[in-house]
PDB file of N, CA and C in Angstrom:
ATOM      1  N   UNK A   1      20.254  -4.458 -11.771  1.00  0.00           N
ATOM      2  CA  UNK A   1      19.612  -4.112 -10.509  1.00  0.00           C
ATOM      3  C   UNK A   1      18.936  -2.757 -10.656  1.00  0.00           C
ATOM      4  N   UNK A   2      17.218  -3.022 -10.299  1.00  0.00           N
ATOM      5  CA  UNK A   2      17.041  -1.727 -10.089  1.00  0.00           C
ATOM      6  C   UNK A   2      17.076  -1.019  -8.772  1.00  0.00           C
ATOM      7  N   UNK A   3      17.434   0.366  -8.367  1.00  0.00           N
ATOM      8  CA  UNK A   3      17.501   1.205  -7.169  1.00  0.00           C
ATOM      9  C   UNK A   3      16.608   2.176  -7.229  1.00  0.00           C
ATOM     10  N   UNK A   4      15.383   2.196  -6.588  1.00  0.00           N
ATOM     11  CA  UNK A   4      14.973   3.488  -6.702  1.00  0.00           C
ATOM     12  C   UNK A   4      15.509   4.709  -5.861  1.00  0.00           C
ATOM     13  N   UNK A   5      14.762   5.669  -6.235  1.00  0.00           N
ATOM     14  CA  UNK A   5      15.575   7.122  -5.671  1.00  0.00           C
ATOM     15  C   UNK A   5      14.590   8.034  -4.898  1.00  0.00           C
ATOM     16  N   UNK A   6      14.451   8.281  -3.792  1.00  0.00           N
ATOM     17  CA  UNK A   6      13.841   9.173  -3.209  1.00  0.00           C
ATOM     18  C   UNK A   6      12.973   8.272  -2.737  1.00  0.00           C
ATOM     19  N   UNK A   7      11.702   8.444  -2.476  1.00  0.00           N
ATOM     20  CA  UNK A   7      10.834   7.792  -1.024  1.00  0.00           C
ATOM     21  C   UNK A   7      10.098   6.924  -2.201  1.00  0.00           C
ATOM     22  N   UNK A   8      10.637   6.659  -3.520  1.00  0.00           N
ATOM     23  CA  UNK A   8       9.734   5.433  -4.501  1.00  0.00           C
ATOM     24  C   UNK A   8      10.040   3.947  -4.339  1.00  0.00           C
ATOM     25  N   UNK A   9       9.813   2.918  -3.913  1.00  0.00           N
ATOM     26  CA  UNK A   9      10.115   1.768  -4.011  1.00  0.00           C
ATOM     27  C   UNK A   9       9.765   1.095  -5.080  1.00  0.00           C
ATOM     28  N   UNK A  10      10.641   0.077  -5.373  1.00  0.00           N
ATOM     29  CA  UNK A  10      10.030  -1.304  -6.880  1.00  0.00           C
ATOM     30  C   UNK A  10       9.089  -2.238  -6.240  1.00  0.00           C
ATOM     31  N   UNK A  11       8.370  -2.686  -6.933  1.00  0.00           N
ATOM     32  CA  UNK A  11       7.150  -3.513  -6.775  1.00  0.00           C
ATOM     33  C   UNK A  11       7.255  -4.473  -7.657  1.00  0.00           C
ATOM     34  N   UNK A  12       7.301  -5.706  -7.139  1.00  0.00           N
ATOM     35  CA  UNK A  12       6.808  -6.917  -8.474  1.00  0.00           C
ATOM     36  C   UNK A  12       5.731  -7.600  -8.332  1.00  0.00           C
ATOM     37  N   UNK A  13       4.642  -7.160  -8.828  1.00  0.00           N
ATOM     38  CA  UNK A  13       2.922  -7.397  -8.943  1.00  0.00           C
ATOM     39  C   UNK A  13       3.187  -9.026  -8.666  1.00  0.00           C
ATOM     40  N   UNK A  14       2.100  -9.587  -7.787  1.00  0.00           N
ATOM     41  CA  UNK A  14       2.115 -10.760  -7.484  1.00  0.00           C
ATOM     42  C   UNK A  14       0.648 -11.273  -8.788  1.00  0.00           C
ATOM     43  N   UNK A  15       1.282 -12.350  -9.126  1.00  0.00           N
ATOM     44  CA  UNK A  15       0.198 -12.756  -9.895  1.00  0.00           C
ATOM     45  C   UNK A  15      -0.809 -14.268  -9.345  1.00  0.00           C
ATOM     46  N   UNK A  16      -1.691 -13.859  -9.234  1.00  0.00           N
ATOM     47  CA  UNK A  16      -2.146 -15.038  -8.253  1.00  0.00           C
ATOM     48  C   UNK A  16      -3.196 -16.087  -9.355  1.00  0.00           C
ATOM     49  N   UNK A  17      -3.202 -16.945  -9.405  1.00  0.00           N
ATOM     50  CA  UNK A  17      -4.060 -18.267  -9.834  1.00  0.00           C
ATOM     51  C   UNK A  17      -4.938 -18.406  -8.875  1.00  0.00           C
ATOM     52  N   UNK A  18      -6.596 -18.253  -9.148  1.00  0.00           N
ATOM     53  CA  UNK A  18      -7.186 -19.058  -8.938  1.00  0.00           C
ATOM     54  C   UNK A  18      -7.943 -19.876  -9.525  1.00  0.00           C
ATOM     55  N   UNK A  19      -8.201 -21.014  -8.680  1.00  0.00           N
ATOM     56  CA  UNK A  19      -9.187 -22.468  -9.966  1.00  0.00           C
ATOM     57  C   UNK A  19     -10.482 -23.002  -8.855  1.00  0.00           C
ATOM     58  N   UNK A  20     -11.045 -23.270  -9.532  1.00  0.00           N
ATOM     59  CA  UNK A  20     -12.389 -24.067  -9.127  1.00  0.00           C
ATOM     60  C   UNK A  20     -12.211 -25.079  -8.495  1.00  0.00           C
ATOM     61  N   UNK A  21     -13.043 -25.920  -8.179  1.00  0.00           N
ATOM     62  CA  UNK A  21     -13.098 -27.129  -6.840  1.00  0.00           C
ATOM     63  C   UNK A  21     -12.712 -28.142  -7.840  1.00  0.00           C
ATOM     64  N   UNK A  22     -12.997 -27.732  -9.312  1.00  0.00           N
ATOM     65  CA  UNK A  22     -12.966 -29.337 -10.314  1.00  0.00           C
ATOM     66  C   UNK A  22     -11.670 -28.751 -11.367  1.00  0.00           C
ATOM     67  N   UNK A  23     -10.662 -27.809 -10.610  1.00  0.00           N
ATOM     68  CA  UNK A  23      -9.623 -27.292 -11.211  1.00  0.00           C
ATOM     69  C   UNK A  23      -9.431 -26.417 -12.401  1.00  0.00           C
ATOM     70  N   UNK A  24     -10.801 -26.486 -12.826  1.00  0.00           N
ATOM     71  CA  UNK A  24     -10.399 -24.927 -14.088  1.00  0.00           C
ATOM     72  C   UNK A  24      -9.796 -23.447 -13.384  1.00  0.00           C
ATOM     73  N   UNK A  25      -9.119 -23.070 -13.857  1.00  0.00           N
ATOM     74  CA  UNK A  25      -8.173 -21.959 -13.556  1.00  0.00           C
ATOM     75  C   UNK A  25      -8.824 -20.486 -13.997  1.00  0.00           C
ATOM     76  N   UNK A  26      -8.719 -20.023 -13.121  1.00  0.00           N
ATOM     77  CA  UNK A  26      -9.894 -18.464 -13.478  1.00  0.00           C
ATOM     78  C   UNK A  26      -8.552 -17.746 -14.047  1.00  0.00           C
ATOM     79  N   UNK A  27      -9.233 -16.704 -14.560  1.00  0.00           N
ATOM     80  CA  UNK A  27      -8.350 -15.623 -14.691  1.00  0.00           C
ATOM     81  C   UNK A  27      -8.617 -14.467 -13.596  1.00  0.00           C
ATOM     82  N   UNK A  28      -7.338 -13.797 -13.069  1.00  0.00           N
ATOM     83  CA  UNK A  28      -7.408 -13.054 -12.180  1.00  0.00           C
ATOM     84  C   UNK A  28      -6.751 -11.610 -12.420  1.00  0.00           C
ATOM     85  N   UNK A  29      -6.958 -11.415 -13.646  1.00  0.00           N
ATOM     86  CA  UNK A  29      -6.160 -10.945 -14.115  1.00  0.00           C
ATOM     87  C   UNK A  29      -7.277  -9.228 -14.017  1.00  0.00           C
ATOM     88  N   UNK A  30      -8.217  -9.462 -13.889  1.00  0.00           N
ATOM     89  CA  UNK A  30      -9.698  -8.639 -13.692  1.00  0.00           C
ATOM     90  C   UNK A  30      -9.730  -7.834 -12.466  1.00  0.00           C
ATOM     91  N   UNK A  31      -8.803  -8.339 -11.509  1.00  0.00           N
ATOM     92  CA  UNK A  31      -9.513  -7.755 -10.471  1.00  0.00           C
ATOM     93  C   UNK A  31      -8.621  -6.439  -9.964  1.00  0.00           C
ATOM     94  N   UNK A  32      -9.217  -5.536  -9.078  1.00  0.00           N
ATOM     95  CA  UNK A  32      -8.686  -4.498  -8.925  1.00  0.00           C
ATOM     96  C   UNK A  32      -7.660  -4.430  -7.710  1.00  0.00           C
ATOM     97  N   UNK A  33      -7.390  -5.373  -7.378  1.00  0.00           N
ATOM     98  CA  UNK A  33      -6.190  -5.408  -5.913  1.00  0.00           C
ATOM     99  C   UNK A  33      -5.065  -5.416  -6.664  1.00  0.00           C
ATOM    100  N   UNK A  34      -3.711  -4.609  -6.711  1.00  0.00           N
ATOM    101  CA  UNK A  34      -2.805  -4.475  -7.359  1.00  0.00           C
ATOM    102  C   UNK A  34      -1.775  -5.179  -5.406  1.00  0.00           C
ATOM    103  N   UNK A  35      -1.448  -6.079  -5.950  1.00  0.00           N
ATOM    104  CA  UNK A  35      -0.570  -6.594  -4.845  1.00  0.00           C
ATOM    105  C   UNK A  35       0.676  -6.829  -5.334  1.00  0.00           C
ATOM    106  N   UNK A  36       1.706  -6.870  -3.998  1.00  0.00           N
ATOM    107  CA  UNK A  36       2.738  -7.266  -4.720  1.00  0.00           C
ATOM    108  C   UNK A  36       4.214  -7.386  -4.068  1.00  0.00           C
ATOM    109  N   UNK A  37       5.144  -7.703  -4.223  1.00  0.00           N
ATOM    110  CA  UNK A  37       6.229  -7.323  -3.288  1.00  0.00           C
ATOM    111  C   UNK A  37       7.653  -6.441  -3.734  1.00  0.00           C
ATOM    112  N   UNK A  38       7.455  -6.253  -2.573  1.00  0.00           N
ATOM    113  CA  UNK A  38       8.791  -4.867  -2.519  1.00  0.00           C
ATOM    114  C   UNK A  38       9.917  -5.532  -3.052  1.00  0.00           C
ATOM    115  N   UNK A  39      10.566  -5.307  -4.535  1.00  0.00           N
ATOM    116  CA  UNK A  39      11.998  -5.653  -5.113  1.00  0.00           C
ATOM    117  C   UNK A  39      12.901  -4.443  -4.224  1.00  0.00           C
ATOM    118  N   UNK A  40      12.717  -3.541  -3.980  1.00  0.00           N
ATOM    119  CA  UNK A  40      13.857  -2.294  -3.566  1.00  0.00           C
ATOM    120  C   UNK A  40      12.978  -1.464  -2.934  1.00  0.00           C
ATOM    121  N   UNK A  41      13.658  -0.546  -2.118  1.00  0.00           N
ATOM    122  CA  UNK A  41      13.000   0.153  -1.558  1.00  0.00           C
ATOM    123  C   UNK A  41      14.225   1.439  -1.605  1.00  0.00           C
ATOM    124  N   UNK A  42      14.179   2.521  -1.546  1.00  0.00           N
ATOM    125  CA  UNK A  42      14.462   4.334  -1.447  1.00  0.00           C
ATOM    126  C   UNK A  42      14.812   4.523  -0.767  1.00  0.00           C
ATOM    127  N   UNK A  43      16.111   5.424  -0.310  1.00  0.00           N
ATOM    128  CA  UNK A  43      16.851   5.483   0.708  1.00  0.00           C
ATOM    129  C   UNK A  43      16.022   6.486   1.154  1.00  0.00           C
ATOM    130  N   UNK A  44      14.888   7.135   0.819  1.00  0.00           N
ATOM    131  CA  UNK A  44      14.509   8.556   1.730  1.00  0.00           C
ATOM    132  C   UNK A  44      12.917   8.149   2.079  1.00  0.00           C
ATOM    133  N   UNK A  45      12.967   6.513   2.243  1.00  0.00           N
ATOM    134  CA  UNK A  45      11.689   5.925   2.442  1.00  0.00           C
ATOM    135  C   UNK A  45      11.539   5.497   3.978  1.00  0.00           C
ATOM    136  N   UNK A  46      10.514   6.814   4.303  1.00  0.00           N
ATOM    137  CA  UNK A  46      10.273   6.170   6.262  1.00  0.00           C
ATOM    138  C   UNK A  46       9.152   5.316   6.156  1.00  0.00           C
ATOM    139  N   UNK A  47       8.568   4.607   5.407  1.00  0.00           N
ATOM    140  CA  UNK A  47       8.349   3.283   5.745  1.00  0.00           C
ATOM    141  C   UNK A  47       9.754   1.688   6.249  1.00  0.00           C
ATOM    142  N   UNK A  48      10.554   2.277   5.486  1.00  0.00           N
ATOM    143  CA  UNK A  48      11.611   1.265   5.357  1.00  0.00           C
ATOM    144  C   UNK A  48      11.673   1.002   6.911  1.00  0.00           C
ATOM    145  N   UNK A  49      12.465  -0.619   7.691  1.00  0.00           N
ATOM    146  CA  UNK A  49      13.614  -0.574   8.535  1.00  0.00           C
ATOM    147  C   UNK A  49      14.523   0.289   9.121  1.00  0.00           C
ATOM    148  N   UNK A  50      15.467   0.664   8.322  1.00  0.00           N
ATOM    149  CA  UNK A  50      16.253   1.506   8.370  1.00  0.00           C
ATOM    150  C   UNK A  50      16.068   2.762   8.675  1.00  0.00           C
ATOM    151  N   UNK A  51      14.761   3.413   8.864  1.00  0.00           N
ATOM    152  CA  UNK A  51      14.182   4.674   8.846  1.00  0.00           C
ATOM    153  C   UNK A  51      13.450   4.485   9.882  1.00  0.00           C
ATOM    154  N   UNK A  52      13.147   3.438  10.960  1.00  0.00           N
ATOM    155  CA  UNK A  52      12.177   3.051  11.996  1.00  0.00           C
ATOM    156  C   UNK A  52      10.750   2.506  11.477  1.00  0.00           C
ATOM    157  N   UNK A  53      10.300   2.100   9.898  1.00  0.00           N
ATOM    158  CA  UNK A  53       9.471   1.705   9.597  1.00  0.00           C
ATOM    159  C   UNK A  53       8.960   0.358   9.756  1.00  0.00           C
ATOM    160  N   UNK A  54       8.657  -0.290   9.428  1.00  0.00           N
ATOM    161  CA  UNK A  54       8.437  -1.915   8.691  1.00  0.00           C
ATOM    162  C   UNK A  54       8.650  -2.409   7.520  1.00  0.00           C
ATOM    163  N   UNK A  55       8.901  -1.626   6.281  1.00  0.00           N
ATOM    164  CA  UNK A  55       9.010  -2.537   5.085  1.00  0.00           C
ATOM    165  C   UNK A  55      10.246  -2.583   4.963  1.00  0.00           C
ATOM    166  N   UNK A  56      10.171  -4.080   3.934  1.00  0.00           N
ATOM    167  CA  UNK A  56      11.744  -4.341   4.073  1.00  0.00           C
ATOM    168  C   UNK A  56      11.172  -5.305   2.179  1.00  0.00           C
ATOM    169  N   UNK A  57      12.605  -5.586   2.083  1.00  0.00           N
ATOM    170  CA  UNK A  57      12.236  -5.974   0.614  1.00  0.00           C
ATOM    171  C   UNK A  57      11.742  -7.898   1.063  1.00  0.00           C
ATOM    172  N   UNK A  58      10.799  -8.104   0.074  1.00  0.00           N
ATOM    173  CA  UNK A  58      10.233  -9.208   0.444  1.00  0.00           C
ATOM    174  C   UNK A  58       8.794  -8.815   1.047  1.00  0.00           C
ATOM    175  N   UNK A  59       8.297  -7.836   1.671  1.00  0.00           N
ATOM    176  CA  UNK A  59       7.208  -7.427   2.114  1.00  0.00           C
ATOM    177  C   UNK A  59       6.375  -7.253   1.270  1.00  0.00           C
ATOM    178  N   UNK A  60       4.807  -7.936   1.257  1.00  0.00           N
ATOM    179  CA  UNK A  60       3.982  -7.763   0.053  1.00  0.00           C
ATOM    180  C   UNK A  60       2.962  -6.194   0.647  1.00  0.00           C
ATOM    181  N   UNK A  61       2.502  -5.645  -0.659  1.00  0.00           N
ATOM    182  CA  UNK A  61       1.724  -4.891  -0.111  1.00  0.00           C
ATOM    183  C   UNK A  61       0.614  -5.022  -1.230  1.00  0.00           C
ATOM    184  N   UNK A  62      -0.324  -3.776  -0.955  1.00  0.00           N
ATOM    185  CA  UNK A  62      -1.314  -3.586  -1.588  1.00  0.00           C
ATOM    186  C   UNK A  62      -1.009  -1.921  -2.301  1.00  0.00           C
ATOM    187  N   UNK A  63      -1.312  -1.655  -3.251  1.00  0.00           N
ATOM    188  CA  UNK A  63      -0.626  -0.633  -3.708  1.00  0.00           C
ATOM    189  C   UNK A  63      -1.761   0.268  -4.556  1.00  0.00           C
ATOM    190  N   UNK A  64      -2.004   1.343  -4.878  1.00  0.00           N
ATOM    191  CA  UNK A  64      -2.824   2.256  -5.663  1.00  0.00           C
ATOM    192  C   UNK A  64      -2.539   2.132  -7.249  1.00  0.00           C
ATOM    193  N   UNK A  65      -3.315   2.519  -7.797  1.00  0.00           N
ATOM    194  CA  UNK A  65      -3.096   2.217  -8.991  1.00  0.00           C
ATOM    195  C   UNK A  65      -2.376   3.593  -9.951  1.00  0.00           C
ATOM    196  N   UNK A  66      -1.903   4.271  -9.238  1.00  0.00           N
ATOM    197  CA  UNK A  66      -0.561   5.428  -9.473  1.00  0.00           C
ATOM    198  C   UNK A  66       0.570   5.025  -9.632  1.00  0.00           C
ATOM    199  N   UNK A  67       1.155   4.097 -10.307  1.00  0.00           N
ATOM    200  CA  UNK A  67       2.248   4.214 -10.406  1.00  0.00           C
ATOM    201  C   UNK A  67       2.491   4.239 -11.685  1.00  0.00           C
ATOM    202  N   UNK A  68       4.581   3.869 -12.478  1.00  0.00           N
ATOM    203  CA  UNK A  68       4.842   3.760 -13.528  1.00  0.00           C
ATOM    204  C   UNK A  68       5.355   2.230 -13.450  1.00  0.00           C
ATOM    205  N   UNK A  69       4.890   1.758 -14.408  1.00  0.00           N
ATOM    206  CA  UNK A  69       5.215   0.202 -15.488  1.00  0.00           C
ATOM    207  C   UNK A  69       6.780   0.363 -15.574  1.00  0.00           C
ATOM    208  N   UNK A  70       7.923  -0.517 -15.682  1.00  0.00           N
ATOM    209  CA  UNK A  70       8.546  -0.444 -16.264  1.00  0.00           C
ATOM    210  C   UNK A  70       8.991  -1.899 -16.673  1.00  0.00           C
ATOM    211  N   UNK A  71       9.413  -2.050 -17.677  1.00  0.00           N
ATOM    212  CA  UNK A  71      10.271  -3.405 -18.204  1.00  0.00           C
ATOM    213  C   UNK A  71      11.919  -3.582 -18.208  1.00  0.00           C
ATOM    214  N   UNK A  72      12.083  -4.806 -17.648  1.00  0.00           N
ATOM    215  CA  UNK A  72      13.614  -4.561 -17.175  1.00  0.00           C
ATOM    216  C   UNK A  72      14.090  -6.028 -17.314  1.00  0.00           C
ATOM    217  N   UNK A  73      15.397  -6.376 -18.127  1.00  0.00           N
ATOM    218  CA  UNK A  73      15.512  -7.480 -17.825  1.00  0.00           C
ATOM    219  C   UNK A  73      14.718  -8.436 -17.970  1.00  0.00           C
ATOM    220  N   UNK A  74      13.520  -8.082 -19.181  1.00  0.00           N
ATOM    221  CA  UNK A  74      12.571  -9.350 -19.078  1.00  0.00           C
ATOM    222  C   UNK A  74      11.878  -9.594 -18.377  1.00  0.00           C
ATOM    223  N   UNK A  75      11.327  -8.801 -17.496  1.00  0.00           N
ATOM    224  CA  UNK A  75      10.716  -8.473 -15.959  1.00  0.00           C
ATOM    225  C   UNK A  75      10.082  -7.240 -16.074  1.00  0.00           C
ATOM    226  N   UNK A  76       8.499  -7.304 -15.125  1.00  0.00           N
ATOM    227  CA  UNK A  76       7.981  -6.122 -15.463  1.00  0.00           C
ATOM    228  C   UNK A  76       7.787  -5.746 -13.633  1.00  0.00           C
ATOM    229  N   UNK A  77       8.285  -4.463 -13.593  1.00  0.00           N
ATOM    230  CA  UNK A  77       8.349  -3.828 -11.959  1.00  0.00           C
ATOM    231  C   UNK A  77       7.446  -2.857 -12.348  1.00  0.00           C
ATOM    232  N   UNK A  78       6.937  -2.297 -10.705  1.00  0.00           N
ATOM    233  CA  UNK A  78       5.901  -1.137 -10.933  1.00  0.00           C
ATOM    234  C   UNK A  78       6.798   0.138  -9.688  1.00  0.00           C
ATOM    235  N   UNK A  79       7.375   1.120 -10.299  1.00  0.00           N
ATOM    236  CA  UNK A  79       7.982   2.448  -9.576  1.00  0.00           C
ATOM    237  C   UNK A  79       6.394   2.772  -8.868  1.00  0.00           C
ATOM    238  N   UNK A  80       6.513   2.574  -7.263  1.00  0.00           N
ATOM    239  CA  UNK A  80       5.680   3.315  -6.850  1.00  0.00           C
ATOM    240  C   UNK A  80       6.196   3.999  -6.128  1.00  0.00           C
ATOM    241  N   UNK A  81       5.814   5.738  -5.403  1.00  0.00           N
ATOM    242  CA  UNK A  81       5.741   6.196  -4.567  1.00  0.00           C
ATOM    243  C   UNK A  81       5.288   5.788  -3.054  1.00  0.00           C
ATOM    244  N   UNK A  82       5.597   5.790  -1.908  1.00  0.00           N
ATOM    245  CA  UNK A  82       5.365   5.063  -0.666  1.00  0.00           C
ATOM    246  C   UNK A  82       4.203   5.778  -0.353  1.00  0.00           C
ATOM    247  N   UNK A  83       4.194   6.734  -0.688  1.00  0.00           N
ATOM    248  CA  UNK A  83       2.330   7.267  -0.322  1.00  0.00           C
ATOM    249  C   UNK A  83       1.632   6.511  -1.175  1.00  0.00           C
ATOM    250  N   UNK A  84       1.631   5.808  -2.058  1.00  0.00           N
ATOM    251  CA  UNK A  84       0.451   5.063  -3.005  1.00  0.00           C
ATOM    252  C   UNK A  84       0.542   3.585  -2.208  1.00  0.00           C
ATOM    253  N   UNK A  85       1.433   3.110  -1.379  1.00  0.00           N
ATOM    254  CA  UNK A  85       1.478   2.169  -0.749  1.00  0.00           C
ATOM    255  C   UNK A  85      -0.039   1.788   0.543  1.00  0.00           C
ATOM    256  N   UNK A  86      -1.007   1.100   0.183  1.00  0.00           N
ATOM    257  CA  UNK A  86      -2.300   1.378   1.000  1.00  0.00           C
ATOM    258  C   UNK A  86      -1.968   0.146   2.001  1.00  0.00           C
ATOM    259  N   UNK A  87      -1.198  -0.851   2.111  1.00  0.00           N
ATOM    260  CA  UNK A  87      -1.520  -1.574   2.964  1.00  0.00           C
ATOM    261  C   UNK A  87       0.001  -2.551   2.973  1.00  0.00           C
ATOM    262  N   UNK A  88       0.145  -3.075   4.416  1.00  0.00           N
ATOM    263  CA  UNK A  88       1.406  -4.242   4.156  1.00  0.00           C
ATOM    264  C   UNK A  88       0.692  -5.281   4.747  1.00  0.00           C
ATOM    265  N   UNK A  89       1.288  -6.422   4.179  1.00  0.00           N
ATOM    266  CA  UNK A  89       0.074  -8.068   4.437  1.00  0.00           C
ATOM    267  C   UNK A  89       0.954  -8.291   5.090  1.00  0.00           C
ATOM    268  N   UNK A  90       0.556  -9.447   6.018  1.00  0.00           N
ATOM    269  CA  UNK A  90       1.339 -10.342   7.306  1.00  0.00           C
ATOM    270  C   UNK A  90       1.505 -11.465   6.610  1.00  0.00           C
TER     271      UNK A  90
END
C-alpha cells in the first residue's frame, strides 16, 4: 500500500483506447491530458472529504504534468501534489 504524506495524493493515469468507426485502435498515448484516479490521498489534503473538500479515492482528475513516476508492485502511480491537481470529472 502506498500512503502519501502531506497535501500529495497517488494517481493511477487512466489509459484510454480509442478506435475508429471500422475498429482500428489509435494510440492515445500522444496526447497531453494526463487523467486519472486518485489511489490515496494525504492526510493534510483540503481537497479531501475529510477536510470539507470533494476528493475522495476513486475520483478521476485531470492533473499537471509536475509530478513524480513511481513503480510499485508492478504498477506505475504518479505522486502528485494537490496544487498540480487542475480539474475533478463528474
Amino acid at each position: 500500500m502506498i500512503r502519501p504524506v502531506f497535501d500529495n495524493v497517488i494517481v493511477k493515469k487512466i489509459e484510454e483506447k480509442q478506435s475508429t468507426l471500422s475498429g482500428i485502435v489509435l494510440n492515445t498515448n500522444d496526447t497531453d491530458a494526463n487523467i486519472g484516479e486518485i489511489y490515496a490521498i494525504g492526510e493534510a489534503s483540503v481537497l479531501s472529504v475529510e477536510n470539507g473538500g470533494e476528493l475522495t479515492k476513486g475520483s478521476k482528475v485531470i492533473f499537471s504534468d509536475n509530478y513524480k513516476k513511481v513503480n510499485y508492485n508492478n504498477e506505475t502511480f504518479y505522486v502528485v501534489n494537490e496544487e498540480e491537481l487542475l480539474a475533478i470529472l463528474n
